[in-house]
N, C-alpha and C. Protein backbone atom coordinates (compact mmCIF):
# COMPACT_ATOMS: atom_id res chain seq x y z
N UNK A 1 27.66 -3.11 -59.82
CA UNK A 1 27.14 -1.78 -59.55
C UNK A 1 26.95 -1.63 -58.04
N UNK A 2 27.21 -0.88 -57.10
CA UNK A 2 26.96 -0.46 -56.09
C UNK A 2 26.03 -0.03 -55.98
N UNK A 3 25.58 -0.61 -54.75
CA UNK A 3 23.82 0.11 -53.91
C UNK A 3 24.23 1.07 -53.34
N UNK A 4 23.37 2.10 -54.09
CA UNK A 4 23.61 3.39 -53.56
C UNK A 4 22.31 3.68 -52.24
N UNK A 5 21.56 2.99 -51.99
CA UNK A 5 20.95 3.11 -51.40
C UNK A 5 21.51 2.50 -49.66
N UNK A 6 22.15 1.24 -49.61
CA UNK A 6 23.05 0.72 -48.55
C UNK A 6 24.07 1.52 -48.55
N UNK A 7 24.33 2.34 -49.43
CA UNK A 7 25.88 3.48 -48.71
C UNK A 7 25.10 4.14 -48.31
N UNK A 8 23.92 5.05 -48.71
CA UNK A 8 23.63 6.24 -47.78
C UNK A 8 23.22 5.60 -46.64
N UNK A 9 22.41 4.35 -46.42
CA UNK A 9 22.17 3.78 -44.97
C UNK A 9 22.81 3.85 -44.47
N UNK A 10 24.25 3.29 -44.97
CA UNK A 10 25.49 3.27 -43.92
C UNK A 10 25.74 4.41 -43.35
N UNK A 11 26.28 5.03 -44.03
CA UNK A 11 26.48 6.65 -43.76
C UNK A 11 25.64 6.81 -42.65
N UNK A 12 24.34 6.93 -42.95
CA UNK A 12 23.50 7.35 -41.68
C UNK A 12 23.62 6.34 -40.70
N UNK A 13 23.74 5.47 -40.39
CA UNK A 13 23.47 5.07 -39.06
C UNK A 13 25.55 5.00 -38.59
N UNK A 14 26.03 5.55 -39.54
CA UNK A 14 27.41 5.99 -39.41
C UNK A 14 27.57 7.09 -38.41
N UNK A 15 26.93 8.60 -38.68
CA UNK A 15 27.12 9.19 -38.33
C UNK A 15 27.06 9.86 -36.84
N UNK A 16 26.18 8.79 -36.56
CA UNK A 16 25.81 8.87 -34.94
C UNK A 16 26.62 8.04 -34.22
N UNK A 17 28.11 7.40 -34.31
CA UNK A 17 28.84 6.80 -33.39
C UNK A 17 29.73 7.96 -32.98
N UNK A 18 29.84 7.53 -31.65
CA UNK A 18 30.94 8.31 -30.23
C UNK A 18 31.43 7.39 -30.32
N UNK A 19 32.57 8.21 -29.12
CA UNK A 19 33.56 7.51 -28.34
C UNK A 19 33.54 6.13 -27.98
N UNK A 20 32.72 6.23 -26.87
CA UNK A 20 32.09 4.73 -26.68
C UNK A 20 32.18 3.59 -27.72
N UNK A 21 31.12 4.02 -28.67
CA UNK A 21 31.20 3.07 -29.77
C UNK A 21 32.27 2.62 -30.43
N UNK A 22 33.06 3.41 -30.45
CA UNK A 22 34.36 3.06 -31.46
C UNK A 22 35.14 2.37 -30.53
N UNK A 23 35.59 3.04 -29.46
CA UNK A 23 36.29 1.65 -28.12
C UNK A 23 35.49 0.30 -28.31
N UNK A 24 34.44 -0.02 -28.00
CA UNK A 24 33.68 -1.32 -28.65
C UNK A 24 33.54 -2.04 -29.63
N UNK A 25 33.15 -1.00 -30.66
CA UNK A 25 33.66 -1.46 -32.28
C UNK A 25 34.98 -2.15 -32.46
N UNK A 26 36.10 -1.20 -32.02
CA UNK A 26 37.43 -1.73 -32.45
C UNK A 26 38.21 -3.23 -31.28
N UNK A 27 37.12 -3.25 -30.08
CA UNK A 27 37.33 -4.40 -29.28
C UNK A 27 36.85 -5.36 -29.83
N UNK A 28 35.98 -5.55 -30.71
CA UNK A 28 35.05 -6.33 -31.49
C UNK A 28 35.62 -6.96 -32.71
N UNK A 29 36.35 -5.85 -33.29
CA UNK A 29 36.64 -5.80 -34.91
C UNK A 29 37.18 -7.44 -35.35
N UNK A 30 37.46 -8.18 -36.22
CA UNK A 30 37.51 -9.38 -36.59
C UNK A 30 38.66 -9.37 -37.45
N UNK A 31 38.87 -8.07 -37.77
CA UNK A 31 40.60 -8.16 -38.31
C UNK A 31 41.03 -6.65 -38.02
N UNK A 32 42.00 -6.61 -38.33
CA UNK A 32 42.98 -5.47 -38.86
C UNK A 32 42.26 -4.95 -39.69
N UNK A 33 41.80 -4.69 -41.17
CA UNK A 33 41.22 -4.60 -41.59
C UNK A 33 39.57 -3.79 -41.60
N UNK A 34 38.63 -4.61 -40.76
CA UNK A 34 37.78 -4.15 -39.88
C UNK A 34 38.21 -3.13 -38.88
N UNK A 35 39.24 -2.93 -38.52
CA UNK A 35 39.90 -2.15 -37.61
C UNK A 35 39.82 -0.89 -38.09
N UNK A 36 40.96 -0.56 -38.98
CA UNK A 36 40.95 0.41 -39.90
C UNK A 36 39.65 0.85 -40.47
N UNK A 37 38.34 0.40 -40.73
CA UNK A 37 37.41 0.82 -41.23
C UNK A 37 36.96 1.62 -40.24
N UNK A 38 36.75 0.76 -39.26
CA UNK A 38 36.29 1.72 -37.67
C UNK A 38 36.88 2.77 -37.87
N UNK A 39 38.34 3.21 -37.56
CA UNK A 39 38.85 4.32 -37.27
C UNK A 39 38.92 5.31 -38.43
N UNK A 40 38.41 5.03 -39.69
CA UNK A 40 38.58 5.53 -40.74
C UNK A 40 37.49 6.42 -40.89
N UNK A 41 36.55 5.57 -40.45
CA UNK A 41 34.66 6.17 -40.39
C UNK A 41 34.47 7.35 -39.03
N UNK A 42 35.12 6.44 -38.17
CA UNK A 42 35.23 8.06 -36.47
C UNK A 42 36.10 8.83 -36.49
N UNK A 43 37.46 8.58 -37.19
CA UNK A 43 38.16 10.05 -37.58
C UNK A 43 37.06 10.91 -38.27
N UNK A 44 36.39 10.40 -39.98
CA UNK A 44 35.64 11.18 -40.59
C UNK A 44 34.41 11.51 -39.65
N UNK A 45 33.57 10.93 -38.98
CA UNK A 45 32.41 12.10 -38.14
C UNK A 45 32.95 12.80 -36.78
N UNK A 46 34.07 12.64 -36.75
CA UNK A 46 34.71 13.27 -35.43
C UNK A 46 35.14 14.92 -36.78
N UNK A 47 35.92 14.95 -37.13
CA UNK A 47 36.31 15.79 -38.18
C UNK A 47 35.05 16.71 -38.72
N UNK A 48 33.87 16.16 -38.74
CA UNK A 48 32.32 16.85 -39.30
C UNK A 48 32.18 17.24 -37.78
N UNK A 49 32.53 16.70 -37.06
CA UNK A 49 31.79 17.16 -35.41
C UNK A 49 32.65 18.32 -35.12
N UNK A 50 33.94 18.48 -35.30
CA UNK A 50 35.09 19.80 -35.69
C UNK A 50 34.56 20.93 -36.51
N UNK A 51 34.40 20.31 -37.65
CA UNK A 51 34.30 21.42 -38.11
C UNK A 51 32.36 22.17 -38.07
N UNK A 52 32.00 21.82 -37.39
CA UNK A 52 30.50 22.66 -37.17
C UNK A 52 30.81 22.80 -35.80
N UNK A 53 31.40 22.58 -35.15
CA UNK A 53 32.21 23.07 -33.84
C UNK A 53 32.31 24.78 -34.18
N UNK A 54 33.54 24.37 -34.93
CA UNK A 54 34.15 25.60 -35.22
C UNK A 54 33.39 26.85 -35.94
N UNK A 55 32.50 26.01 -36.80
CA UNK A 55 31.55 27.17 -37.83
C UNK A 55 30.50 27.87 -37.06
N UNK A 56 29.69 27.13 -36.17
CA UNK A 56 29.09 27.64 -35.12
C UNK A 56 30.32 28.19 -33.87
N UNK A 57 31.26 28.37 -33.96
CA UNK A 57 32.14 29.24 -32.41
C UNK A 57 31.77 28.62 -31.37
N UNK A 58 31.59 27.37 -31.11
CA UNK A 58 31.75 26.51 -29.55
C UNK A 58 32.43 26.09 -29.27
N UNK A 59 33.80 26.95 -29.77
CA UNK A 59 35.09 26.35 -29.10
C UNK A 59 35.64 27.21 -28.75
């Protein structure tokens, strides 16, 4: 059964990585694998950071 309680943690302390972080993260990462998770997780809050961009008109 999955902890649903460690995914929403994740999630949240997910949602607050930048740029920065992810250049570091993925200098860090321990595989390929780990790699792809990085970029998988900052495409998705880069994409939420788009689209309330756009819904609020600050672009």
């Amino acid at each position: 059964m999955v902890d649903k309680e460690a995914i929403h943690e994740l999630y949240e302390r997910c949602k607050d990585i930048n740029f920065d972080d992810t250049c570091d993260l993925l200098e860090n990462a321990k595989s390929k694998e780990e790699k792809d998770f990085v970029r998988t997780v900052s495409n998705f809050i880069l994409q939420q950071k788009q689209k309330q961009a756009i819904a609020e008109k600050r672009f």
